[in-house]
PDB file of N, CA and C in Angstrom:
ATOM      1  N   UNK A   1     -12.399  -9.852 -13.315  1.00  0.00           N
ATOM      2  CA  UNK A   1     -13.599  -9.809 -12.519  1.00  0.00           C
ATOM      3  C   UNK A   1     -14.565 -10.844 -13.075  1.00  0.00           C
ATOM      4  N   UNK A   2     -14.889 -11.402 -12.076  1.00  0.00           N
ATOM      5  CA  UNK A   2     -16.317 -12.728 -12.628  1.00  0.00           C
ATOM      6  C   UNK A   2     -17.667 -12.826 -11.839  1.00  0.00           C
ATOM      7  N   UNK A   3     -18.327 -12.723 -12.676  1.00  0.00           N
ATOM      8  CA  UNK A   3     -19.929 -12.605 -11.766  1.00  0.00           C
ATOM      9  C   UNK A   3     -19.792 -14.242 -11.267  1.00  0.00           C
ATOM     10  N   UNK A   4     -20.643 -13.712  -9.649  1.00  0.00           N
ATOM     11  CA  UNK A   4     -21.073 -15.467  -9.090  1.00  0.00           C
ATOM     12  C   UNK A   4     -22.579 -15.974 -10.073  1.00  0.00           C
ATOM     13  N   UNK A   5     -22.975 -16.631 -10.149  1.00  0.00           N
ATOM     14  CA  UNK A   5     -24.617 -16.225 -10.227  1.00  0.00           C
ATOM     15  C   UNK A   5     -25.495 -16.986  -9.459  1.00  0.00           C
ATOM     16  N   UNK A   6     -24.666 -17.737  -8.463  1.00  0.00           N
ATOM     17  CA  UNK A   6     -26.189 -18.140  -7.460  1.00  0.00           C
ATOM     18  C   UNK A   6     -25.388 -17.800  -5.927  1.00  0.00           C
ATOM     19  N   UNK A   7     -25.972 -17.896  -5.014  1.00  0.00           N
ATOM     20  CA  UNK A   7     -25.081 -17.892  -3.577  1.00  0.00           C
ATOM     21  C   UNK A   7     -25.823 -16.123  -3.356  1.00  0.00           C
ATOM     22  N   UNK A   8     -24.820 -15.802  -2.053  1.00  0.00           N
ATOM     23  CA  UNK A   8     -24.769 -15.124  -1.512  1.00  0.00           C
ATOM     24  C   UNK A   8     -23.994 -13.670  -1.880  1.00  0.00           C
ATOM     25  N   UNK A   9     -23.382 -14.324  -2.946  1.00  0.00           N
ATOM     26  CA  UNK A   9     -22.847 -12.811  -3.375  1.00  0.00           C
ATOM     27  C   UNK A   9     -23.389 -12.548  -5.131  1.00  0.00           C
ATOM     28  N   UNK A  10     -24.144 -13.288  -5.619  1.00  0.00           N
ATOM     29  CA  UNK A  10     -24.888 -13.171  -6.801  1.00  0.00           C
ATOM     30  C   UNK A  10     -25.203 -11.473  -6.990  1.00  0.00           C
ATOM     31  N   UNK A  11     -25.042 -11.038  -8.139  1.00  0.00           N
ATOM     32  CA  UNK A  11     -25.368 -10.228  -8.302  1.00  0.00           C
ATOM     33  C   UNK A  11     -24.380  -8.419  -8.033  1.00  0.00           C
ATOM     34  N   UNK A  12     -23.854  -9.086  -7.171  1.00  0.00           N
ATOM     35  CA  UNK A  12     -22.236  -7.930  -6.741  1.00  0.00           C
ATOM     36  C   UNK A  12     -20.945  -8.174  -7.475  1.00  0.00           C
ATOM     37  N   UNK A  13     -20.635  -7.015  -7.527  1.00  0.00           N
ATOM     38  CA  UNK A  13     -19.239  -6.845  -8.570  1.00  0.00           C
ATOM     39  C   UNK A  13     -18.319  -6.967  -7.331  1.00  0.00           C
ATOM     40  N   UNK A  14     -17.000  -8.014  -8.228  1.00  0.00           N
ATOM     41  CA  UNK A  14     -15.850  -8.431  -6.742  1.00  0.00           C
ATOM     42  C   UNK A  14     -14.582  -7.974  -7.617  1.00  0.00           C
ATOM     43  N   UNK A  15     -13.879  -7.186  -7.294  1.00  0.00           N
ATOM     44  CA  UNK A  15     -12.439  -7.276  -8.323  1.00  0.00           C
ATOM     45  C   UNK A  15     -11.439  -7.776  -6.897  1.00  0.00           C
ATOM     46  N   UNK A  16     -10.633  -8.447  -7.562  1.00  0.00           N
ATOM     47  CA  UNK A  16      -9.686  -9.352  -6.855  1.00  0.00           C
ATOM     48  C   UNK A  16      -8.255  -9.087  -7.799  1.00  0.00           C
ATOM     49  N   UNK A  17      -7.501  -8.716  -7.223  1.00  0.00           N
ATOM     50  CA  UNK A  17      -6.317  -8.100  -7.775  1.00  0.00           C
ATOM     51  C   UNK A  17      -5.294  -9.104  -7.390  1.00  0.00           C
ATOM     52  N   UNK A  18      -4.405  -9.953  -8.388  1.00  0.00           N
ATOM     53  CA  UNK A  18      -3.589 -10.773  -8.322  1.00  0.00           C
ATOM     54  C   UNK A  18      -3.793 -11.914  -9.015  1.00  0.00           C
ATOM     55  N   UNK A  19      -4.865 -11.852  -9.390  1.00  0.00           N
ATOM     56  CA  UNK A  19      -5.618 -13.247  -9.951  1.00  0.00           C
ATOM     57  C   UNK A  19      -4.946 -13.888 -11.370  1.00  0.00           C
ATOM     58  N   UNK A  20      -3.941 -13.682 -11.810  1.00  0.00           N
ATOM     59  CA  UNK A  20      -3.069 -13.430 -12.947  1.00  0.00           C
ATOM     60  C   UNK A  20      -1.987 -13.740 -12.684  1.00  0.00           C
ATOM     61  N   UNK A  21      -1.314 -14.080 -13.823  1.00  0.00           N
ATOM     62  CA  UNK A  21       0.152 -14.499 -13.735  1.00  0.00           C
ATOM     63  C   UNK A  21       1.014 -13.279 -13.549  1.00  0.00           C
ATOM     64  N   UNK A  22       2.034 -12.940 -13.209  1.00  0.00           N
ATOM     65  CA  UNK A  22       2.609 -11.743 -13.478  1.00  0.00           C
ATOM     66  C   UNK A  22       2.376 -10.903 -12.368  1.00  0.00           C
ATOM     67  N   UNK A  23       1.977 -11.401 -10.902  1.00  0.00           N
ATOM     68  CA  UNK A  23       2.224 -10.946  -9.552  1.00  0.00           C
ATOM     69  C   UNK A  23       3.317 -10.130  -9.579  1.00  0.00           C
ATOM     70  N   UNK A  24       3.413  -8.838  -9.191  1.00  0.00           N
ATOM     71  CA  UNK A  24       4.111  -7.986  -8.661  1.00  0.00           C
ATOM     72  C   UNK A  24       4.712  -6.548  -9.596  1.00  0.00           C
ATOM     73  N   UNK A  25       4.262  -7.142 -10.569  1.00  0.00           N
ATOM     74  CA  UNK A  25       4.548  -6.242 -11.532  1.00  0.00           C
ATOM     75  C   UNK A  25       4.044  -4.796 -11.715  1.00  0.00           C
ATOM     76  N   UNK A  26       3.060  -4.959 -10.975  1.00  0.00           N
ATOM     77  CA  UNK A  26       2.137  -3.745 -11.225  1.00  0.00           C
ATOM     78  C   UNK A  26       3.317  -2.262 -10.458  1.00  0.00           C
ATOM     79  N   UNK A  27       3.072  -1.187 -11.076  1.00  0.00           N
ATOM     80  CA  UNK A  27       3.614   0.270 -10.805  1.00  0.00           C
ATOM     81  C   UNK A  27       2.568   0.738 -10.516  1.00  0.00           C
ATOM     82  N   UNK A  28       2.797   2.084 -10.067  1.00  0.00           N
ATOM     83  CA  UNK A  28       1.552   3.295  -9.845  1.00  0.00           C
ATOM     84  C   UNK A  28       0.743   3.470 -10.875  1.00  0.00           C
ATOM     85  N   UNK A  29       1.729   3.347 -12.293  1.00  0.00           N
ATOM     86  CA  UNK A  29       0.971   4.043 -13.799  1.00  0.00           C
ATOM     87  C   UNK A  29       0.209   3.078 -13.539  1.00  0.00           C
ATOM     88  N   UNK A  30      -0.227   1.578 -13.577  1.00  0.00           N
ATOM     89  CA  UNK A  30      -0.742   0.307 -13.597  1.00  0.00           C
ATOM     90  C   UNK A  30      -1.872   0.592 -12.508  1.00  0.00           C
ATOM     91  N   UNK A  31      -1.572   0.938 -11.338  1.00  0.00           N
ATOM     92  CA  UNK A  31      -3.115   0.503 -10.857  1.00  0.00           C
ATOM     93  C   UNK A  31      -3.885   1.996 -11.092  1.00  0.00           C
ATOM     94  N   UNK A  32      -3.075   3.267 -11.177  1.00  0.00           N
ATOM     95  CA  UNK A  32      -4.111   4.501 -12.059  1.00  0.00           C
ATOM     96  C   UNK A  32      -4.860   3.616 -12.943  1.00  0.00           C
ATOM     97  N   UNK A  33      -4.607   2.725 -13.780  1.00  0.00           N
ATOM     98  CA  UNK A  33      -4.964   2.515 -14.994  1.00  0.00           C
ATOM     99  C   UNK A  33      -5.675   0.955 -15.087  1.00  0.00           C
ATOM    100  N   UNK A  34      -5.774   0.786 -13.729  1.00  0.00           N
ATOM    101  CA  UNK A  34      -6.713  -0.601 -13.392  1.00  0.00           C
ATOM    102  C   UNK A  34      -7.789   0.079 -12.841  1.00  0.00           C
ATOM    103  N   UNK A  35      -7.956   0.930 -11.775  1.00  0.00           N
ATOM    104  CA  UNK A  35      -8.451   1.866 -11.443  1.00  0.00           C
ATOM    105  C   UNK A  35      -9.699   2.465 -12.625  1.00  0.00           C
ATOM    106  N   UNK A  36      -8.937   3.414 -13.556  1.00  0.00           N
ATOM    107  CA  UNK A  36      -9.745   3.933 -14.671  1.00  0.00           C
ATOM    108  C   UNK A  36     -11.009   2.861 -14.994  1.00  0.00           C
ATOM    109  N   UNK A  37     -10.256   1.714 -15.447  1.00  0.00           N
ATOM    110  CA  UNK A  37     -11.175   0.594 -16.436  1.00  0.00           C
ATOM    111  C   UNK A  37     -12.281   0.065 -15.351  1.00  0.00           C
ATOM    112  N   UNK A  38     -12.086  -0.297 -14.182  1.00  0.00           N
ATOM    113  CA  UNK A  38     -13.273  -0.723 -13.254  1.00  0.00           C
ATOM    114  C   UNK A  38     -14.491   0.580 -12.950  1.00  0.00           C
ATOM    115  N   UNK A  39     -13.211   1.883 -12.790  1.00  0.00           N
ATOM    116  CA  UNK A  39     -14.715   2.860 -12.655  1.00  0.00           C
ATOM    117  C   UNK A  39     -16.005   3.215 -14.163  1.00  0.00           C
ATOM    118  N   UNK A  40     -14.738   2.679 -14.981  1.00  0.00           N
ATOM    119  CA  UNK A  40     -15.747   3.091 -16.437  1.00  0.00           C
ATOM    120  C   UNK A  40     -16.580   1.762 -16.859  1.00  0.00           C
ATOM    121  N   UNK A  41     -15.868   0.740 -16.225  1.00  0.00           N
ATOM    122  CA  UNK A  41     -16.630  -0.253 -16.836  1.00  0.00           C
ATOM    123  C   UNK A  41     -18.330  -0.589 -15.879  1.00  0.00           C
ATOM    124  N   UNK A  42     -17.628  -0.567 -14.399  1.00  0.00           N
ATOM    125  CA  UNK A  42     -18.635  -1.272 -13.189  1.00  0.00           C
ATOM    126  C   UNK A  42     -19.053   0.093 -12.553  1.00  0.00           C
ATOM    127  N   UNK A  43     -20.423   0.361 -13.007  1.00  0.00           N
ATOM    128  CA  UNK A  43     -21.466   1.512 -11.681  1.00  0.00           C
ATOM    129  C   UNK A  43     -21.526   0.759 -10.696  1.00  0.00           C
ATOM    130  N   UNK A  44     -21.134  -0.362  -9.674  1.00  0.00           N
ATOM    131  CA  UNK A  44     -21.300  -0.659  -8.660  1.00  0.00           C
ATOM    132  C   UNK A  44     -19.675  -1.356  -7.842  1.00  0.00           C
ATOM    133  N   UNK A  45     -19.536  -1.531  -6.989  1.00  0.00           N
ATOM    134  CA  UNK A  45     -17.990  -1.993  -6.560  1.00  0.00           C
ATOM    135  C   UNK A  45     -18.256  -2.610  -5.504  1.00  0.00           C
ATOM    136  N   UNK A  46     -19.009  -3.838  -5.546  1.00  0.00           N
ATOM    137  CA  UNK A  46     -19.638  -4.672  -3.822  1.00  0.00           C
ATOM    138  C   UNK A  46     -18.155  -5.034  -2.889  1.00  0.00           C
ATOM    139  N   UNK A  47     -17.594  -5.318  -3.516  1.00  0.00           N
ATOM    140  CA  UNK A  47     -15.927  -6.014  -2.732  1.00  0.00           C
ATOM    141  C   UNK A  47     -14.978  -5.610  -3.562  1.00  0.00           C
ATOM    142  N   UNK A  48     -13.525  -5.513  -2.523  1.00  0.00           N
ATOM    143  CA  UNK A  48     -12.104  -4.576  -3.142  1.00  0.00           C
ATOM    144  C   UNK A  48     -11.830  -5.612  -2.761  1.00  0.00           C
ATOM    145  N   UNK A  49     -10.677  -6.695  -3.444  1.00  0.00           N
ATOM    146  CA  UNK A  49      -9.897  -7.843  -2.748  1.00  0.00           C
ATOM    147  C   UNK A  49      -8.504  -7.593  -2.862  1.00  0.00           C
ATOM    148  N   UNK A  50      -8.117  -6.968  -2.480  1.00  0.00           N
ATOM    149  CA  UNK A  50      -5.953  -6.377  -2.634  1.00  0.00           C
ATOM    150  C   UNK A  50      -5.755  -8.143  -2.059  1.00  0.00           C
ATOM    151  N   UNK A  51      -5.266  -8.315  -3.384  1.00  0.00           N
ATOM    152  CA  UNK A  51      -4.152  -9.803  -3.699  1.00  0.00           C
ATOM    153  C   UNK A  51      -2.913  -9.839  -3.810  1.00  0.00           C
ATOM    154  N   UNK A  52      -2.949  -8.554  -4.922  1.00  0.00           N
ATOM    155  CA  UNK A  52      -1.804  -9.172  -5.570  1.00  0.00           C
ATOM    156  C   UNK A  52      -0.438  -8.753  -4.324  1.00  0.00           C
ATOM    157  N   UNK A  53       0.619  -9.380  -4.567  1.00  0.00           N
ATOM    158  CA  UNK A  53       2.044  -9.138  -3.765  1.00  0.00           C
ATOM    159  C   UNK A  53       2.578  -9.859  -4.267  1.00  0.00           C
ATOM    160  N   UNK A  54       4.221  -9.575  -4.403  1.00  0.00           N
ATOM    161  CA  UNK A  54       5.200 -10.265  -4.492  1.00  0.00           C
ATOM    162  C   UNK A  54       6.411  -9.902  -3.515  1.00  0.00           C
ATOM    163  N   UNK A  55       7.598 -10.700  -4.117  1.00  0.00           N
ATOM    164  CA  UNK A  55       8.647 -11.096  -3.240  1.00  0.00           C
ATOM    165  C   UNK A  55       9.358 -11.179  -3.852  1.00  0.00           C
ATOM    166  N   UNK A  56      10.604 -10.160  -3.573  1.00  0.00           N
ATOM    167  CA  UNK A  56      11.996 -10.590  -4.073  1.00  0.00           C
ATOM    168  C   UNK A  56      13.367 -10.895  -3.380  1.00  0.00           C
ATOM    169  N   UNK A  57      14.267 -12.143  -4.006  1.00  0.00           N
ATOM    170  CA  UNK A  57      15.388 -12.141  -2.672  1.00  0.00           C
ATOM    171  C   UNK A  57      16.230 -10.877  -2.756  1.00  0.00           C
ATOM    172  N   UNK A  58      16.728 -10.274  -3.264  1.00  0.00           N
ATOM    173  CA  UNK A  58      17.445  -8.756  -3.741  1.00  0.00           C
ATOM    174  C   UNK A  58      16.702  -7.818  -3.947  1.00  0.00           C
ATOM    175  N   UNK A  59      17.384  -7.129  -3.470  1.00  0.00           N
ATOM    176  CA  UNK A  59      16.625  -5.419  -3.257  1.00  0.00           C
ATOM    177  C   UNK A  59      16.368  -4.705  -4.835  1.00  0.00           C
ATOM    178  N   UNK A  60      15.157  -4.618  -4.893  1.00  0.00           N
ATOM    179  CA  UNK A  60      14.687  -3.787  -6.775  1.00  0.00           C
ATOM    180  C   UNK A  60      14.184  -2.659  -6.329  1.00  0.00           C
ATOM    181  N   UNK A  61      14.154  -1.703  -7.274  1.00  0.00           N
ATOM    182  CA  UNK A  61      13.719  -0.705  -7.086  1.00  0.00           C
ATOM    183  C   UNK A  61      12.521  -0.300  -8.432  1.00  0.00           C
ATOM    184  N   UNK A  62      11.432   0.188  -7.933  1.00  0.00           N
ATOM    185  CA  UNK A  62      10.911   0.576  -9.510  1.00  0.00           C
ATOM    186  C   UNK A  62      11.184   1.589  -9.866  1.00  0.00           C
ATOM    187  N   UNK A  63      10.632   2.424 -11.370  1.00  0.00           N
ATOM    188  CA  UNK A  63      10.924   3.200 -12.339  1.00  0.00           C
ATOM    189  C   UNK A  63      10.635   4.401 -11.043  1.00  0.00           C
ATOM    190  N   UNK A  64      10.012   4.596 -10.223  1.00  0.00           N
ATOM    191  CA  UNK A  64       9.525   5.759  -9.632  1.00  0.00           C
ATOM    192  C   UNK A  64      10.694   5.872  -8.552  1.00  0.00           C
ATOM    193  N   UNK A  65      11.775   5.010  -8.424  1.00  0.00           N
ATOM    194  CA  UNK A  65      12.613   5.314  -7.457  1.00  0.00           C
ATOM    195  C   UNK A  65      12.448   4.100  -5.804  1.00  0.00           C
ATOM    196  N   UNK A  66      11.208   3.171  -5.661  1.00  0.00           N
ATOM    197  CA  UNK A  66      10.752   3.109  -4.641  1.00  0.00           C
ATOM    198  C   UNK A  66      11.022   1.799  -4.820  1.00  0.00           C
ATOM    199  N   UNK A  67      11.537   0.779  -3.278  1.00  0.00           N
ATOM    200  CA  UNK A  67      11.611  -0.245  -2.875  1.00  0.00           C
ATOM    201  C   UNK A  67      10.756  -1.103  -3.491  1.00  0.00           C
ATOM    202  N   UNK A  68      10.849  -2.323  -5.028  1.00  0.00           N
ATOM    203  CA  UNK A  68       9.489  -3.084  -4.672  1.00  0.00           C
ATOM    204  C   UNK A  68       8.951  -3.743  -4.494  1.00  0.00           C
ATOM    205  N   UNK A  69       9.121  -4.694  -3.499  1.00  0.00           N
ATOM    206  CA  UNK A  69       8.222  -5.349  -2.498  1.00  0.00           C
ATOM    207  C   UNK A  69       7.633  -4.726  -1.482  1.00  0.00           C
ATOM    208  N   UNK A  70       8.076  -2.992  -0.968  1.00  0.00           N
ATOM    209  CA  UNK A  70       7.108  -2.001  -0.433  1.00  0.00           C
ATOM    210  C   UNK A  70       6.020  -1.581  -1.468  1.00  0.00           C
ATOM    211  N   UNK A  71       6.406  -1.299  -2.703  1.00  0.00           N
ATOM    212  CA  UNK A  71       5.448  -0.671  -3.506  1.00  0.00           C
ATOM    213  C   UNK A  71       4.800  -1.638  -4.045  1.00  0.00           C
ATOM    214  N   UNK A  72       4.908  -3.257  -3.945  1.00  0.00           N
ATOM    215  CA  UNK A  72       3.488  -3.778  -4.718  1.00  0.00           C
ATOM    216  C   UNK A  72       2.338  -3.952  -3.306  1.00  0.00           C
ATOM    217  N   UNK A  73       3.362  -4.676  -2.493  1.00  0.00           N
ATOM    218  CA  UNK A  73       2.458  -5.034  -1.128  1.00  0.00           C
ATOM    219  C   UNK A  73       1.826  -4.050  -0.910  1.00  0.00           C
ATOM    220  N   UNK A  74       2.335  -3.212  -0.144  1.00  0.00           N
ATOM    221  CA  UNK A  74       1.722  -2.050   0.220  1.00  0.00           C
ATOM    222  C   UNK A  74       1.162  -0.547  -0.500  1.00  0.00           C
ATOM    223  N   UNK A  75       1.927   0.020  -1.141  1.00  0.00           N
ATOM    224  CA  UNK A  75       1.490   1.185  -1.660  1.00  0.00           C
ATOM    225  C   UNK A  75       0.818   1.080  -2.647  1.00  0.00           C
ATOM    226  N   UNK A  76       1.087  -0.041  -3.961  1.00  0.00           N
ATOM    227  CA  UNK A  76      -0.369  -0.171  -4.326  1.00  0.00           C
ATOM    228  C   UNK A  76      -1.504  -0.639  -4.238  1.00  0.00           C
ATOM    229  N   UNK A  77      -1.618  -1.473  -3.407  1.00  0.00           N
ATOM    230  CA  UNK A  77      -3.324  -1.781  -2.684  1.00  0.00           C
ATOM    231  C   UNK A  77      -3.685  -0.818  -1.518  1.00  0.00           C
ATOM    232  N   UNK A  78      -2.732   0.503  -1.020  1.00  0.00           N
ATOM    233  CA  UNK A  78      -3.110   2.114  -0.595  1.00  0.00           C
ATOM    234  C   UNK A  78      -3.996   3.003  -1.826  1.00  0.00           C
ATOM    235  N   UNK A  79      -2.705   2.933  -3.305  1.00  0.00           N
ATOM    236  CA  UNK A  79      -3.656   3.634  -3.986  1.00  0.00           C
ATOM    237  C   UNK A  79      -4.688   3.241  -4.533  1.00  0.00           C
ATOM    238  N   UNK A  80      -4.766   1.825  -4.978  1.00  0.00           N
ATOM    239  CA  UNK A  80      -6.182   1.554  -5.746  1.00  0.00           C
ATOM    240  C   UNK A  80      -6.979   1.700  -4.983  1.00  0.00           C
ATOM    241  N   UNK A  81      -7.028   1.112  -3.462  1.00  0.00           N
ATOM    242  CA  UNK A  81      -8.031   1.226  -2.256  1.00  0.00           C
ATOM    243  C   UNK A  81      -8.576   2.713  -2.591  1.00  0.00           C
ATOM    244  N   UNK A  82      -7.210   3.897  -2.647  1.00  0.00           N
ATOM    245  CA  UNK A  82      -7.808   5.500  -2.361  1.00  0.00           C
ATOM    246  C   UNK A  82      -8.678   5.830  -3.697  1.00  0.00           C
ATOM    247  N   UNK A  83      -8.376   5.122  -4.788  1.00  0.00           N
ATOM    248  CA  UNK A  83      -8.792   5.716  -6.123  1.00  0.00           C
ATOM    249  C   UNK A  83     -10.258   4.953  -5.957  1.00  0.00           C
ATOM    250  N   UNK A  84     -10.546   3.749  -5.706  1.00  0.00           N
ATOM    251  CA  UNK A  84     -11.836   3.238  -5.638  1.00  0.00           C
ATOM    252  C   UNK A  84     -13.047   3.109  -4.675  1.00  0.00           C
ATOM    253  N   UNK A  85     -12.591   4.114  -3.860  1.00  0.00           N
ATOM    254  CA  UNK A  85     -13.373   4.547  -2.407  1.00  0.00           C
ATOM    255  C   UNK A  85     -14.815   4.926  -2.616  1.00  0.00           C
ATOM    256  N   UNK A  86     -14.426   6.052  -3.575  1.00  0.00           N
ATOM    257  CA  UNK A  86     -15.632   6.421  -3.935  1.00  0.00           C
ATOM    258  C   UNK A  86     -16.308   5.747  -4.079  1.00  0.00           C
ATOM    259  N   UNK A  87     -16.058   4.579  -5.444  1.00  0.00           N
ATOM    260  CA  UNK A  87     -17.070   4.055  -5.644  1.00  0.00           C
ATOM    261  C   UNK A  87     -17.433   2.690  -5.060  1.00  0.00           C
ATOM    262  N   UNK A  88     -16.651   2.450  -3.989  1.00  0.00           N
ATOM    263  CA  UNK A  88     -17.080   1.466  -2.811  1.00  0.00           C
ATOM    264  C   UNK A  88     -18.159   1.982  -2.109  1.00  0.00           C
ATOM    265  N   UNK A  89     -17.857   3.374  -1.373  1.00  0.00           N
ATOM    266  CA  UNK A  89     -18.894   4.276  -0.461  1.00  0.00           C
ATOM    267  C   UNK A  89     -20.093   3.988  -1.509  1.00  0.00           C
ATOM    268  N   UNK A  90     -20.431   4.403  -2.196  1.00  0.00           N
ATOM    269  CA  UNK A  90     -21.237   4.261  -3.068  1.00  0.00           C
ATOM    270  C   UNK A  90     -22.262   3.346  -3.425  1.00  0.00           C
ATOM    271  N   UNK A  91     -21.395   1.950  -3.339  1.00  0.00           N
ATOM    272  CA  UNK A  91     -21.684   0.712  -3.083  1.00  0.00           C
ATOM    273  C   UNK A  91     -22.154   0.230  -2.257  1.00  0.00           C
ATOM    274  N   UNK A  92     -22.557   1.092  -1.028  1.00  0.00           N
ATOM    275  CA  UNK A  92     -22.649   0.457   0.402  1.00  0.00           C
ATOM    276  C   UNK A  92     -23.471  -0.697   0.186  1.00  0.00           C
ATOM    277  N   UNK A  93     -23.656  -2.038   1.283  1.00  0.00           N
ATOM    278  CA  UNK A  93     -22.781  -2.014   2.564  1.00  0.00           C
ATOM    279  C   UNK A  93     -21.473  -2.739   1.533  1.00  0.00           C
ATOM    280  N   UNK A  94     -20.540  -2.039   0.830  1.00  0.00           N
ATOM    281  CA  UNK A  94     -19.027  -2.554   0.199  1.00  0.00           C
ATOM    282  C   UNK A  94     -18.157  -2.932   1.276  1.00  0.00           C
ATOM    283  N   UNK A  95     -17.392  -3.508   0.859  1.00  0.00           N
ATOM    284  CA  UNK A  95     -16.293  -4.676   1.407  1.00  0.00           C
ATOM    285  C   UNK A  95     -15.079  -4.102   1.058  1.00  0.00           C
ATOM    286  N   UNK A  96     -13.582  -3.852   1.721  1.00  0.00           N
ATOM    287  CA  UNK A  96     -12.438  -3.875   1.508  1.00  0.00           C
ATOM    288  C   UNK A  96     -11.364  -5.032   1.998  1.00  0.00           C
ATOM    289  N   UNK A  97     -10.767  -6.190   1.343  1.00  0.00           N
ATOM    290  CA  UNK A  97     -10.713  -6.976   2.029  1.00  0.00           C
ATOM    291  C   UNK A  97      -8.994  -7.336   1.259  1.00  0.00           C
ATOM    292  N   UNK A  98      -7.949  -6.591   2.398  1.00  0.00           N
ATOM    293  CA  UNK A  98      -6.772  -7.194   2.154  1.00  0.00           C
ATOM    294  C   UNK A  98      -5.805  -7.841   3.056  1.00  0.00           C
ATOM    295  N   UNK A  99      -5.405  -8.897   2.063  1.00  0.00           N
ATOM    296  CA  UNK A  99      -4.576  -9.869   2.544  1.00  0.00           C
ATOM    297  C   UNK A  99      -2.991 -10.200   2.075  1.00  0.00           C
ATOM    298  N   UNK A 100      -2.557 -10.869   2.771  1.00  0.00           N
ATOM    299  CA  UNK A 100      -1.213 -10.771   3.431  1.00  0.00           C
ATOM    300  C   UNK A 100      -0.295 -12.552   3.406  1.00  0.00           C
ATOM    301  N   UNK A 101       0.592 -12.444   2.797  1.00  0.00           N
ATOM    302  CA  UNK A 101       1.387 -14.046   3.102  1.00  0.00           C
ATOM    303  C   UNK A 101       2.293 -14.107   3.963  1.00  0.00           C
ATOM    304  N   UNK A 102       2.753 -14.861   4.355  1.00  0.00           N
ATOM    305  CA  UNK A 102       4.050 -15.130   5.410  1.00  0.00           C
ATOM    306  C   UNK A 102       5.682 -15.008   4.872  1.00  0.00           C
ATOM    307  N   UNK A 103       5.572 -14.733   3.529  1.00  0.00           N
ATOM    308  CA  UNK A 103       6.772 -15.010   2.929  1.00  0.00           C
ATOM    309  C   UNK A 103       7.780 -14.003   3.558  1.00  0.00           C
ATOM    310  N   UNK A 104       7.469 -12.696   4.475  1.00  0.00           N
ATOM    311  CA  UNK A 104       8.071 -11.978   5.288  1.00  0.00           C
ATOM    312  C   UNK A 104       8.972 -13.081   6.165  1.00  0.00           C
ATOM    313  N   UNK A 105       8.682 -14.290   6.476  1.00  0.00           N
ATOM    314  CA  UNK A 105       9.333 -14.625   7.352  1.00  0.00           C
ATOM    315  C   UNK A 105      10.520 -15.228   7.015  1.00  0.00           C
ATOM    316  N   UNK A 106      10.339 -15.405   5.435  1.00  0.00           N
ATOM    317  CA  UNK A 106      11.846 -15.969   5.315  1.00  0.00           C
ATOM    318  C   UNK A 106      12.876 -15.232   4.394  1.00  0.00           C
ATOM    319  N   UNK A 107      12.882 -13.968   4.755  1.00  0.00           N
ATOM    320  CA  UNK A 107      13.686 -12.659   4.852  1.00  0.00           C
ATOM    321  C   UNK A 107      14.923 -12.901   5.257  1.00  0.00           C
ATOM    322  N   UNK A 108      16.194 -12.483   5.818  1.00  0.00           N
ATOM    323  CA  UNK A 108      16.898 -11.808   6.538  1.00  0.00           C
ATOM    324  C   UNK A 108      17.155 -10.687   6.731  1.00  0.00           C
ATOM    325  N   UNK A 109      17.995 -10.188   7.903  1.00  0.00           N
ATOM    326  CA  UNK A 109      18.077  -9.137   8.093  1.00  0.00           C
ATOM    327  C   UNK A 109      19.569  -8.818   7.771  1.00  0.00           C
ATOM    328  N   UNK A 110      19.858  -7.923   6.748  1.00  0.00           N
ATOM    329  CA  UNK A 110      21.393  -7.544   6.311  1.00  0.00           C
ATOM    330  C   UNK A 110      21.819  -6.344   7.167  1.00  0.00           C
ATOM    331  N   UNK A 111      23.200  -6.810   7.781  1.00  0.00           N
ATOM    332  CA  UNK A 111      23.636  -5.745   8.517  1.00  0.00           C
ATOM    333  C   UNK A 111      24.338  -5.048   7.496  1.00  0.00           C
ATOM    334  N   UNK A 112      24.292  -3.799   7.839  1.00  0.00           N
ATOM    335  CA  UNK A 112      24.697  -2.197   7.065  1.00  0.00           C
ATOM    336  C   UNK A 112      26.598  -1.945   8.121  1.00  0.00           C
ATOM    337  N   UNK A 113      26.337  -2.813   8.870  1.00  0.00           N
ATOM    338  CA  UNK A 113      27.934  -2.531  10.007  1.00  0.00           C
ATOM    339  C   UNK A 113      29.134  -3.238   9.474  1.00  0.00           C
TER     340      UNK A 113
END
């Protein structure tokens, strides 16, 4: 997290998730525990930025059993979003702002027949 200090968003806390080497790595235990450190560190939460995602050509699974390129894309920028609500609401007028790459498109589709 980095303060602006002049402009338009001076003064608001922004966490931006992905901003780091080591995209995709994150598990459930991981954003509980990204989660924890922003509510203890920041009384205010102006903007949520869900970044991080990755991509793999072969199917992984994480420690919890679950697909993961479902569980970084999606289910964890669900839970940090649910764990940091509060203190977005809180924040009003707060920002939730996630985004998305194209790398879906160069997928295939494996037939199971």
């Amino acid at each position: 997290m980095a303060g602006i200090s002049t402009g338009p968003m001076a003064g608001n806390t922004v966490l931006v998730t992905g901003g780091t080497g080591g995209i995709g790595k994150a598990t459930a235990a991981e954003v509980r525990r990204l989660a924890g450190e922003v509510l203890a560190a920041y009384p205010r939460l102006d903007v949520l930025v869900n970044n991080a995602g990755g991509f793999w050509a072969t199917r992984r699974v994480t420690a919890d059993g679950l697909e993961r390129t479902f569980a970084v894309n999606h289910l964890a920028p669900f839970l940090l979003t649910g764990l940091l609500l509060d203190r977005l609401k809180a924040s009003a007028p707060a920002r939730i702002v996630t985004v998305s790459s194209g790398a879906h498109t160069t997928g295939k589709k494996k037939s199971t027949m």
